[in-house]
C-alpha atoms as a PDB file:
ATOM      1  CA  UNK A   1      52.046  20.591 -14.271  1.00  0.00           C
ATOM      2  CA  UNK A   2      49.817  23.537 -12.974  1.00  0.00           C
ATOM      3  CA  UNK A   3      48.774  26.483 -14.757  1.00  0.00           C
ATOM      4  CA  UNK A   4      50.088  29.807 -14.740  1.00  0.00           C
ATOM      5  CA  UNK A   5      47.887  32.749 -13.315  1.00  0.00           C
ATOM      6  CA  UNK A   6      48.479  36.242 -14.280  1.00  0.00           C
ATOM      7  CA  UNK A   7      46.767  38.908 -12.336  1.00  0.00           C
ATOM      8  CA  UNK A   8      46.353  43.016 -12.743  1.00  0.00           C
ATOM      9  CA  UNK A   9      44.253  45.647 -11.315  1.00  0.00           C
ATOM     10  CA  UNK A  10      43.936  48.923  -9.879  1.00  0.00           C
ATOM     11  CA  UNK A  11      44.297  50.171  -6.537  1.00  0.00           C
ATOM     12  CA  UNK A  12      41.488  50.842  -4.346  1.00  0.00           C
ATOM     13  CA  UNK A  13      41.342  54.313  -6.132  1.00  0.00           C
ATOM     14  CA  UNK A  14      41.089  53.049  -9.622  1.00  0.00           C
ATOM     15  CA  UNK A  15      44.836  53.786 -10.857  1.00  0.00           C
ATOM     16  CA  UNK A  16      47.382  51.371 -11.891  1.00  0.00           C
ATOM     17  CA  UNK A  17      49.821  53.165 -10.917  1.00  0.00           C
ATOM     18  CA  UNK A  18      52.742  55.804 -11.523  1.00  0.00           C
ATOM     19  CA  UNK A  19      54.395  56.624 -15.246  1.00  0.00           C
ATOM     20  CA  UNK A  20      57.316  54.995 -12.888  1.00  0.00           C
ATOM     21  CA  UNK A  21      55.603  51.965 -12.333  1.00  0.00           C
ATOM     22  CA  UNK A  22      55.096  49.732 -16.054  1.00  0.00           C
ATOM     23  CA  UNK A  23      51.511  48.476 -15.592  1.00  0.00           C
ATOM     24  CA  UNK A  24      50.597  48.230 -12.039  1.00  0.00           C
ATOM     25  CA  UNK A  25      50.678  48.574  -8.260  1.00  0.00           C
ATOM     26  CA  UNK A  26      48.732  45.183  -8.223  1.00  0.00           C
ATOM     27  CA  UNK A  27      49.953  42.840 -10.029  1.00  0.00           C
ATOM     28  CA  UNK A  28      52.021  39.327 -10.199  1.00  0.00           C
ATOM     29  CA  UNK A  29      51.728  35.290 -11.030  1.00  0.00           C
ATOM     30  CA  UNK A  30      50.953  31.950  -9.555  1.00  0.00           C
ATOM     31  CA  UNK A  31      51.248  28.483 -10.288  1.00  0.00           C
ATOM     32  CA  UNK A  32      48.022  26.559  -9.076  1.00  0.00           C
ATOM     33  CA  UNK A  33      48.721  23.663  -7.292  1.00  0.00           C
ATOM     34  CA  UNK A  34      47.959  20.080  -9.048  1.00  0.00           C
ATOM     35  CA  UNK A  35      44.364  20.133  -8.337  1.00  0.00           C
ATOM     36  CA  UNK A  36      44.337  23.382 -10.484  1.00  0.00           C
ATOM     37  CA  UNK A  37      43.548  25.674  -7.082  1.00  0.00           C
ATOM     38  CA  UNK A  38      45.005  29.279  -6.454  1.00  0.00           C
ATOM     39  CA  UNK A  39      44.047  32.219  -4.253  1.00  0.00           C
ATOM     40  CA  UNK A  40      44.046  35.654  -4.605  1.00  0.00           C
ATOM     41  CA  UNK A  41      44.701  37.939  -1.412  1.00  0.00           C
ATOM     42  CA  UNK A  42      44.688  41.651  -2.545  1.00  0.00           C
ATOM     43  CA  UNK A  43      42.589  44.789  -2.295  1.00  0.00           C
ATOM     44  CA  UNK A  44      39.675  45.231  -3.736  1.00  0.00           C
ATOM     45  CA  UNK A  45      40.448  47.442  -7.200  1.00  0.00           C
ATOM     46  CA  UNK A  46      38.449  50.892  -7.928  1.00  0.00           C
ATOM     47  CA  UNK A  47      36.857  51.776 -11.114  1.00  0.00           C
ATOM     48  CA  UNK A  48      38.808  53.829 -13.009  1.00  0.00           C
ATOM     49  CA  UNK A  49      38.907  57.581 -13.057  1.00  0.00           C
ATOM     50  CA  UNK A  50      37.011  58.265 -16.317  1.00  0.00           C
ATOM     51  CA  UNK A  51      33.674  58.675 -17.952  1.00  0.00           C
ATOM     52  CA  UNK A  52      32.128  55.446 -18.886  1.00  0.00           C
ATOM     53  CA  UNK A  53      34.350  53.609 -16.967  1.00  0.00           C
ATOM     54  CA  UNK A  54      33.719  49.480 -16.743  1.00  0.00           C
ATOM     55  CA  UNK A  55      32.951  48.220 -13.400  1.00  0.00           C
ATOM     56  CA  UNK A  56      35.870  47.488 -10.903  1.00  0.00           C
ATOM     57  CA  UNK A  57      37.640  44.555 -12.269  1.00  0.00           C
ATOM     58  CA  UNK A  58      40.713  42.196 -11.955  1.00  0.00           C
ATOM     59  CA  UNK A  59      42.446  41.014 -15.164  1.00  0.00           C
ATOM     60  CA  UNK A  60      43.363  37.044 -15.329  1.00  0.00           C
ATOM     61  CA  UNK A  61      45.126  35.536 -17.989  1.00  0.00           C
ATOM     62  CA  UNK A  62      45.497  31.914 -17.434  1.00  0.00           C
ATOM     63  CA  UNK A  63      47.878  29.306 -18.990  1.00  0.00           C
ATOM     64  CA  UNK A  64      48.371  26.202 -19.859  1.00  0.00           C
ATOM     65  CA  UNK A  65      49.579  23.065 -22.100  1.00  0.00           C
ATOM     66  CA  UNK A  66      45.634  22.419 -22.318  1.00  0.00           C
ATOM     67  CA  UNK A  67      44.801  26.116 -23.284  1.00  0.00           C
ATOM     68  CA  UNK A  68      44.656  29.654 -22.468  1.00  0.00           C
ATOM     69  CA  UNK A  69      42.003  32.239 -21.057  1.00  0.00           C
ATOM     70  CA  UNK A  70      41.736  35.679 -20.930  1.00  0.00           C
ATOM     71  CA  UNK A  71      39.586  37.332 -18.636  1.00  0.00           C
ATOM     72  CA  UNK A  72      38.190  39.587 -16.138  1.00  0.00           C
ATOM     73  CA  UNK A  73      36.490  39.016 -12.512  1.00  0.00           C
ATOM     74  CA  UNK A  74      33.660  42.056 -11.742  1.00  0.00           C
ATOM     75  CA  UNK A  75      31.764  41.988  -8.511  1.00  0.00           C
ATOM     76  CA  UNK A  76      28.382  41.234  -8.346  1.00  0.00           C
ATOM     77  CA  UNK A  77      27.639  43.855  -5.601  1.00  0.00           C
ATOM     78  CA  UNK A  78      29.128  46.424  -7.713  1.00  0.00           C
ATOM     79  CA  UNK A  79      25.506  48.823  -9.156  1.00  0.00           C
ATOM     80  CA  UNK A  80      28.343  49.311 -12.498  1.00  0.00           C
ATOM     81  CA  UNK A  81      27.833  46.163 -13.791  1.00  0.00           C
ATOM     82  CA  UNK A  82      25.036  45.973 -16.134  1.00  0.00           C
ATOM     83  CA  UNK A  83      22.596  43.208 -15.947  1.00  0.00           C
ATOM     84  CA  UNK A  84      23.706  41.629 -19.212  1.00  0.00           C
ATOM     85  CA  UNK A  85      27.776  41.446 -19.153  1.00  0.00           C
ATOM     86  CA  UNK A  86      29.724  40.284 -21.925  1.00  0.00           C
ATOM     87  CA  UNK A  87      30.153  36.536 -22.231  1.00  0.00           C
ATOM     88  CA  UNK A  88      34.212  36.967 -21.604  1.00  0.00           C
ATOM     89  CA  UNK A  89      33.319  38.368 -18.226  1.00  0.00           C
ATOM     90  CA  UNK A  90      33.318  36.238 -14.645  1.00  0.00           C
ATOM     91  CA  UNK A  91      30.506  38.231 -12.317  1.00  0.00           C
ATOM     92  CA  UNK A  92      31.575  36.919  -8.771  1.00  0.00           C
ATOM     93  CA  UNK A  93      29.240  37.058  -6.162  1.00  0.00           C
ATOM     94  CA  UNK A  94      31.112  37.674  -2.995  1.00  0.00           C
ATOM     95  CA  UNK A  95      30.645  36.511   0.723  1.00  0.00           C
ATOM     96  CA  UNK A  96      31.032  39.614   3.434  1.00  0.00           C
ATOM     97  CA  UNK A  97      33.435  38.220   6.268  1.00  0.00           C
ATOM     98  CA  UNK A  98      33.193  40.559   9.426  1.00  0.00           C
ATOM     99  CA  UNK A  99      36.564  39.979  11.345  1.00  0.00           C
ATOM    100  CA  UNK A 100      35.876  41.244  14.670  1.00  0.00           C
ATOM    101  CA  UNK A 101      37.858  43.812  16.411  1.00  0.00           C
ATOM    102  CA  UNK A 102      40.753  45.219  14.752  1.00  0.00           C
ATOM    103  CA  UNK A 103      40.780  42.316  11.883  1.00  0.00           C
ATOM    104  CA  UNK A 104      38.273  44.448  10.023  1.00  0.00           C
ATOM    105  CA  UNK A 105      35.959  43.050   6.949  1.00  0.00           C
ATOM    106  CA  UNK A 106      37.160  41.025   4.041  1.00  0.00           C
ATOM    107  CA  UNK A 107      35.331  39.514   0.787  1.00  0.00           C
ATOM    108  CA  UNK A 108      35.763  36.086  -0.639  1.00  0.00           C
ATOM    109  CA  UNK A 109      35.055  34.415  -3.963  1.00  0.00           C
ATOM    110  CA  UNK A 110      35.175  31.753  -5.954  1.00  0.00           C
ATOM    111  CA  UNK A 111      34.947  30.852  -9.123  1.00  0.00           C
ATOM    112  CA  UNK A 112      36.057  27.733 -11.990  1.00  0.00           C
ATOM    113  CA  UNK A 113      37.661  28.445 -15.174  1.00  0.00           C
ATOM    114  CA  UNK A 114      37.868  25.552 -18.061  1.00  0.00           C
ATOM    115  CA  UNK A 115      40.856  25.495 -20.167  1.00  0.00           C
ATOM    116  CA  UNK A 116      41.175  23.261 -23.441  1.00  0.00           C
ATOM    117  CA  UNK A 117      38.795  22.902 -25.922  1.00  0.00           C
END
């Protein structure tokens, strides 16, 4: 059985969204497959709108018979994020992807999370 993936974050502005909208424009759930793979496909989130704001981030909470993490994902390429982060913190170095043409420029990541003790 795979693990469940929750995901939040903020636009590309640094809101979550509306008082209409509960938490968040960006936000839903995966299973990973039974190699214990996902992918994420979403825009990249903003810092928030506020003095002393953390770097841009995306919020994981993972789950699973073995365990459960908690989480966040900042960007290595971001000048927020301070050269010592806190240990409960995933800095992903990302790979520029230049689409050509009208496909534009995308990002991509990866990184492994351990569950279980």
């Amino acid at each position: 059985m795979g693990a469940v993936v929750n995901v939040w974050h903020t636009d590309a502005a640094g809101d979550y969204g509306t008082e209409a909208v509960e938490c968040c424009y960006y936000q839903g759930s995966v299973s990973t497959d039974r190699s214990g793979l996902f992918r994420l496909t979403t825009v990249r989130p903003g810092q928030y709108n506020e003095p002393n704001a953390p770097p841009q981030h995306i919020h994981l909470e993972i789950s699973h018979l073995s365990g459960r993490v908690m989480t966040e994902l900042w960007f290595a390429d971001d000048p927020s994020v301070p050269a010592r982060p806190p240990g409960d913190v995933i800095v992903l170095a990302l790979r520029k992807i230049d689409r050509g043409g009208t496909g534009g420029t995308s990002w991509q990541g990866a990184a492994t999370f351990i569950l279980g003790t």
